[in-house]
C-alpha atoms as a PDB file:
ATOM      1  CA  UNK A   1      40.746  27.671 -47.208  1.00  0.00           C
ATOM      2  CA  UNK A   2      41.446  31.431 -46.829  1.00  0.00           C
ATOM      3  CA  UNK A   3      37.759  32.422 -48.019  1.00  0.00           C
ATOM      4  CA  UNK A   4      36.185  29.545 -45.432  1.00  0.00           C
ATOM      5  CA  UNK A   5      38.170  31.405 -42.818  1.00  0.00           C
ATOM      6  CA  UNK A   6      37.062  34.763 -43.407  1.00  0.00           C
ATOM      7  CA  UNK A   7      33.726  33.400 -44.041  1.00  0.00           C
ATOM      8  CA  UNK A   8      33.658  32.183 -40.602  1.00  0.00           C
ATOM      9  CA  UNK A   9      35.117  35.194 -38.353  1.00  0.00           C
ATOM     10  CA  UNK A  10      32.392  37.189 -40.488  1.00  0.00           C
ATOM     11  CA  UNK A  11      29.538  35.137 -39.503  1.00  0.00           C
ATOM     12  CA  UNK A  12      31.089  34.882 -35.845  1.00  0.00           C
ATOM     13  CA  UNK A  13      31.528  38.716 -35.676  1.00  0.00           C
ATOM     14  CA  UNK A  14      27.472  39.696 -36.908  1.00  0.00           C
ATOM     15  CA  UNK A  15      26.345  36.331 -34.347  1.00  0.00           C
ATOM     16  CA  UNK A  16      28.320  38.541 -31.655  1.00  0.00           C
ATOM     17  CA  UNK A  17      26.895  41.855 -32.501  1.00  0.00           C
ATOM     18  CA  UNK A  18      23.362  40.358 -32.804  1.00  0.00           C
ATOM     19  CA  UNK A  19      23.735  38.801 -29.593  1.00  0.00           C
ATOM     20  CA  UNK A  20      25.528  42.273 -28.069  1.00  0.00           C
ATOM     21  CA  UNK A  21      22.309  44.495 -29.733  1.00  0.00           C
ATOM     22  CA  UNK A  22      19.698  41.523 -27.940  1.00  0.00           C
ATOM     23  CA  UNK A  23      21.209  41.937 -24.499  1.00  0.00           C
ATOM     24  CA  UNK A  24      21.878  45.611 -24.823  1.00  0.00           C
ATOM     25  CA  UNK A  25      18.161  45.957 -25.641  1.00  0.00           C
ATOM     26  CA  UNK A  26      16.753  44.060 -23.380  1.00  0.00           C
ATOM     27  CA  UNK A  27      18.514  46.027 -20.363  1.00  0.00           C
ATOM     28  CA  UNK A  28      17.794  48.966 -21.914  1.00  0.00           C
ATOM     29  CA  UNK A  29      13.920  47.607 -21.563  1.00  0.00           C
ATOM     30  CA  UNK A  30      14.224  46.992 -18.134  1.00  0.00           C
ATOM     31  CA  UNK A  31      14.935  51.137 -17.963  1.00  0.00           C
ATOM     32  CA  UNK A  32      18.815  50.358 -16.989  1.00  0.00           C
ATOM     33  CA  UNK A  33      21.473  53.142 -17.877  1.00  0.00           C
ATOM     34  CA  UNK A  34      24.347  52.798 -20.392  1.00  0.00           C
ATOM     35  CA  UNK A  35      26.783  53.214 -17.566  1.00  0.00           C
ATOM     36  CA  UNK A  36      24.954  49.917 -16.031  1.00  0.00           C
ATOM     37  CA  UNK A  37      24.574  47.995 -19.153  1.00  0.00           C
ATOM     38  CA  UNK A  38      27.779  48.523 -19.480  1.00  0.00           C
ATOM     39  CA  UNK A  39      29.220  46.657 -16.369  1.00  0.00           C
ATOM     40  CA  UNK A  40      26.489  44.193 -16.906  1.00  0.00           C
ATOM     41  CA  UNK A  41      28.260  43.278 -20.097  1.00  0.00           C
ATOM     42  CA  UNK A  42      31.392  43.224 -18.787  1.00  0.00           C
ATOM     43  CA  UNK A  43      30.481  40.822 -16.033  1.00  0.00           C
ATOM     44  CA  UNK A  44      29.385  38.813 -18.689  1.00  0.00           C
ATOM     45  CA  UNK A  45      32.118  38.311 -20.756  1.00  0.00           C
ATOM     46  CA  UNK A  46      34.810  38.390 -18.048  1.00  0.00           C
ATOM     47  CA  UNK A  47      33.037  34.741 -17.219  1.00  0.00           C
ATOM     48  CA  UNK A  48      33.904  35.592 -13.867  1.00  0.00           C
ATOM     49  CA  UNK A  49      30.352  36.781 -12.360  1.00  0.00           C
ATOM     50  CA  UNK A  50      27.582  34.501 -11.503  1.00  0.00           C
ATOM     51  CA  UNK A  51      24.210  35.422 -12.725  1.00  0.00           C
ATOM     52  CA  UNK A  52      22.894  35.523  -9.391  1.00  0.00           C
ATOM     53  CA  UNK A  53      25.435  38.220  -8.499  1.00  0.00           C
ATOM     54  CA  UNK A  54      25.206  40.173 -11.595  1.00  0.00           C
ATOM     55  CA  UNK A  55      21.355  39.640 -11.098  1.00  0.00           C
ATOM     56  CA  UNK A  56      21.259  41.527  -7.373  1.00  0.00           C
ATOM     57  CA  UNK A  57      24.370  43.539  -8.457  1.00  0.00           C
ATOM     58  CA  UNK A  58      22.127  45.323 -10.882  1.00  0.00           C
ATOM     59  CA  UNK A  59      18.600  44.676  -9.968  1.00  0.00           C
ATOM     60  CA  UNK A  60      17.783  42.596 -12.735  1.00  0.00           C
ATOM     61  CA  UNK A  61      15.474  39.473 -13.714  1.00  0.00           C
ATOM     62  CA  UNK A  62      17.349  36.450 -12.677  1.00  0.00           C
ATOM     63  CA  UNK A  63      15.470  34.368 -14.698  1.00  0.00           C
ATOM     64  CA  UNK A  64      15.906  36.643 -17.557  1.00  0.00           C
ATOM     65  CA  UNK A  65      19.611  36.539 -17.358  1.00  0.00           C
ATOM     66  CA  UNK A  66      19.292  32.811 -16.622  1.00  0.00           C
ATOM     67  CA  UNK A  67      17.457  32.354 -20.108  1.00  0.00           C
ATOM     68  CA  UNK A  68      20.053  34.757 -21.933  1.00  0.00           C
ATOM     69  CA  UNK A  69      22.920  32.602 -20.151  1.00  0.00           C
ATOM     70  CA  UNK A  70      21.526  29.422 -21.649  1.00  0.00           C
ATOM     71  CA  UNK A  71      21.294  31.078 -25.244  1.00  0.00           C
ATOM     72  CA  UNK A  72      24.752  31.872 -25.075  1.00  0.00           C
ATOM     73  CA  UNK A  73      26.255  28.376 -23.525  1.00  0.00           C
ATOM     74  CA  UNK A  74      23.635  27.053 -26.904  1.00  0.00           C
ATOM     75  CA  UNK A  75      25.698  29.114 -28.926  1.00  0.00           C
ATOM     76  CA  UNK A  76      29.238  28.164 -28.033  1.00  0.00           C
ATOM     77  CA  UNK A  77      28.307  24.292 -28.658  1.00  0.00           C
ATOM     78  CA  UNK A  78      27.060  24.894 -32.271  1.00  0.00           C
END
């Protein structure tokens, strides 16, 4: 039971940092700074922006962040 556990944070922790390196990468694309990547991400994972207002906030893609939004709601149900 011990080893299915740890199994399971591990493959939780490398689907997080896979996710964190995709979104990191693609803002980085889009020319942002690490400064505004940064409060991007946390606007993510506070849950507490919209990604309209983290879209103007930063002058990002909406539809981008739309399409990254959906991949993550995709990943909490599996």
């Amino acid at each position: 039971m011990k080893n299915e556990i740890k199994d399971l944070a591990s493959r939780a922790k490398t689907e997080l940092v896979n996710t964190i390196n995709f979104v990191v990468g693609t803002l980085r694309m889009q020319g942002l700074t690490k400064k505004v990547i940064a409060l991007a991400l946390i606007a993510f994972i506070s849950d507490r922006a919209s990604v309209k207002n983290i879209s103007e906030t930063f002058n990002l893609d909406y539809n981008l962040l739309k399409a990254l939004e959906e991949v993550e709601k995709r990943g909490r149900t599996t």
